[in-house]
C-alpha atoms as a PDB file:
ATOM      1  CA  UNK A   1       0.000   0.000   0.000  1.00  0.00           C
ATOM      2  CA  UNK A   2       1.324   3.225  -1.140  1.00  0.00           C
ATOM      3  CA  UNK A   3       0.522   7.061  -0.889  1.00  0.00           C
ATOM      4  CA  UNK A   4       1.497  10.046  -2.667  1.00  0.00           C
ATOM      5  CA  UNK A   5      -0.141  13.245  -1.322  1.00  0.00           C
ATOM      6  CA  UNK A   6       1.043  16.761  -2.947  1.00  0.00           C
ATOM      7  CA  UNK A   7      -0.487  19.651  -0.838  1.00  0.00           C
ATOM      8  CA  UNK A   8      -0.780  22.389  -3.746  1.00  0.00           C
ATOM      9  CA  UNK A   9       0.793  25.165  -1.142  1.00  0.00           C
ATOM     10  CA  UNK A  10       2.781  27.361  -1.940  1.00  0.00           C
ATOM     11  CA  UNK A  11       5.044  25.629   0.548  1.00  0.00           C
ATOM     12  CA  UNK A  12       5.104  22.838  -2.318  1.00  0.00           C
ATOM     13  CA  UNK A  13       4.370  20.197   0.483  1.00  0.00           C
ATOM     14  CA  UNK A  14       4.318  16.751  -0.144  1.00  0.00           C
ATOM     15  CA  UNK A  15       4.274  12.797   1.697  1.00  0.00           C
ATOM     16  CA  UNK A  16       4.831   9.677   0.074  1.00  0.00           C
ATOM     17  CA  UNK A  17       4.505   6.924   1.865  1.00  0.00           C
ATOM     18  CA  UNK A  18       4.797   2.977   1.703  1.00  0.00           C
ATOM     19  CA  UNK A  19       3.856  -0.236   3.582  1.00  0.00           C
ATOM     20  CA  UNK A  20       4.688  -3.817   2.458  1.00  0.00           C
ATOM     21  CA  UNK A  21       3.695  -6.368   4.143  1.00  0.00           C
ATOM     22  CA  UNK A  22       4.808 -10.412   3.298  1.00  0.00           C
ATOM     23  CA  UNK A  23       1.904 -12.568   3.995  1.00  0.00           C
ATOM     24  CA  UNK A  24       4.249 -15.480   4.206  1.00  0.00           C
ATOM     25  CA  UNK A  25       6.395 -14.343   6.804  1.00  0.00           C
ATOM     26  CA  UNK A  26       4.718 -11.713   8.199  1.00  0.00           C
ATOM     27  CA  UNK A  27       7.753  -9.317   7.981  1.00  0.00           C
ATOM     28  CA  UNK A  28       7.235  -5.750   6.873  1.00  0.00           C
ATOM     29  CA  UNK A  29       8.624  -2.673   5.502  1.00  0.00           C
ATOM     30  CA  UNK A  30       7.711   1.077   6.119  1.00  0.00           C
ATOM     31  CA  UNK A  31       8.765   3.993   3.878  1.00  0.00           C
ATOM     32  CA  UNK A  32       8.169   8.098   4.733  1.00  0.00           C
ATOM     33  CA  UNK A  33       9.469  10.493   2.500  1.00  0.00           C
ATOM     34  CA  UNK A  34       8.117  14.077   3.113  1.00  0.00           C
ATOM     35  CA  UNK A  35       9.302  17.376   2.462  1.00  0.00           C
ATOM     36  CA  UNK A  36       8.441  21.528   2.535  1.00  0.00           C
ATOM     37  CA  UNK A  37       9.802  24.562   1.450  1.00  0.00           C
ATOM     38  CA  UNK A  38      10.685  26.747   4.191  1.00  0.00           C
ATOM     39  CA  UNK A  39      10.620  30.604   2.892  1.00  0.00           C
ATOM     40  CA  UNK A  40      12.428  31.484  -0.927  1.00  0.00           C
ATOM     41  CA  UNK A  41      15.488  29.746   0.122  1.00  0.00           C
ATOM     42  CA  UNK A  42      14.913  26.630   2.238  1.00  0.00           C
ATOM     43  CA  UNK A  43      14.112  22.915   1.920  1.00  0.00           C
ATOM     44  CA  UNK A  44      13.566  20.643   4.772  1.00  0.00           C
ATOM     45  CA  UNK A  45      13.098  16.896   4.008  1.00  0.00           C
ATOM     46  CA  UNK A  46      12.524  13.598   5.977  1.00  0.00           C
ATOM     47  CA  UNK A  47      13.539  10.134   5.270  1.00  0.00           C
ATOM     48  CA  UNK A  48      12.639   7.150   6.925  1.00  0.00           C
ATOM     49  CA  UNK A  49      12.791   3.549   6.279  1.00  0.00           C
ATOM     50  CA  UNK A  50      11.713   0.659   8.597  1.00  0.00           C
ATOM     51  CA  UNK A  51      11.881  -3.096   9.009  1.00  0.00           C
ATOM     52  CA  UNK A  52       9.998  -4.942  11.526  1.00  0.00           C
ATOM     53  CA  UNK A  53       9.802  -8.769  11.652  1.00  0.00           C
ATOM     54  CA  UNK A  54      12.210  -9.435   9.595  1.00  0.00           C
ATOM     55  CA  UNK A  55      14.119 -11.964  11.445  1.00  0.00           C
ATOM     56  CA  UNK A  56      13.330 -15.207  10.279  1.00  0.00           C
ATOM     57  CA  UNK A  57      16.479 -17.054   8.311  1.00  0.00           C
ATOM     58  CA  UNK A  58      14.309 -18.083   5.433  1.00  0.00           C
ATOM     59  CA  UNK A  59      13.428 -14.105   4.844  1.00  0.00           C
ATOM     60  CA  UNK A  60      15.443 -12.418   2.506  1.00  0.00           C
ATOM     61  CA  UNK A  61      14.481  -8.975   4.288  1.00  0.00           C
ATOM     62  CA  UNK A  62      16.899 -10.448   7.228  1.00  0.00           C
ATOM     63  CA  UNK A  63      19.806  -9.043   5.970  1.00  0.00           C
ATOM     64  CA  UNK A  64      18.066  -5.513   5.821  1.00  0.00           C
ATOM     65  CA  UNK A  65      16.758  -6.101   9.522  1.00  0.00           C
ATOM     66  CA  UNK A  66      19.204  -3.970  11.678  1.00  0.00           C
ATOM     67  CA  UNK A  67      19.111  -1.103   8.765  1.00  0.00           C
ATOM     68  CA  UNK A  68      16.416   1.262   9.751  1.00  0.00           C
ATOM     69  CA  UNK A  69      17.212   4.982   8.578  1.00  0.00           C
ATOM     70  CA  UNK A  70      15.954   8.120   9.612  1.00  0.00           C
ATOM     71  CA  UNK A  71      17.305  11.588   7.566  1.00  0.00           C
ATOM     72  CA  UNK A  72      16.303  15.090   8.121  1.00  0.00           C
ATOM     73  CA  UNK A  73      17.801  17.521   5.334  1.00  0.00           C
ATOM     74  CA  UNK A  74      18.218  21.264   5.630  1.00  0.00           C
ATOM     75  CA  UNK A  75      18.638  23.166   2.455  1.00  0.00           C
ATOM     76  CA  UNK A  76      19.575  26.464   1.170  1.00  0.00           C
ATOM     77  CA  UNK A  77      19.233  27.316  -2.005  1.00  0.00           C
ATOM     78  CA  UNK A  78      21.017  30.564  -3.623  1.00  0.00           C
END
């Protein structure tokens, strides 16, 4: 399941967002991506990325299962 919301401000807002989900070994994978201007000049933006449950040997998300991420960004432009 998967989301892409764009707010139209003049902010130029938007999400995307992600969740997988393996009905065979119930692990699972979140993904948040949002950002927002901040003024004429600045950017902030947020990265995430999750795995939960994926710790069973016969998954081939366990490799990825100690490798959550979170970013925030700050950016000026000029």
């Amino acid at each position: 399941i998967g989301t892409r919301l764009t707010f139209n401000d003049t902010n130029d807002t938007d999400l995307l967002a992600l969740v997988t989900i393996d009905l065979d070994t119930g692990s699972q994978f979140y993904s948040i991506e949002a950002d927002r201007r901040i003024g004429a000049s600045w950017e902030v933006e947020l990265q995430a990325r999750f795995f939960v449950n994926a710790d069973d040997r016969s998954d081939p998300l366990t490799i990825f299962d100690q490798e959550d991420y979170l970013q925030l960004t700050l950016r000026r432009f000029f």
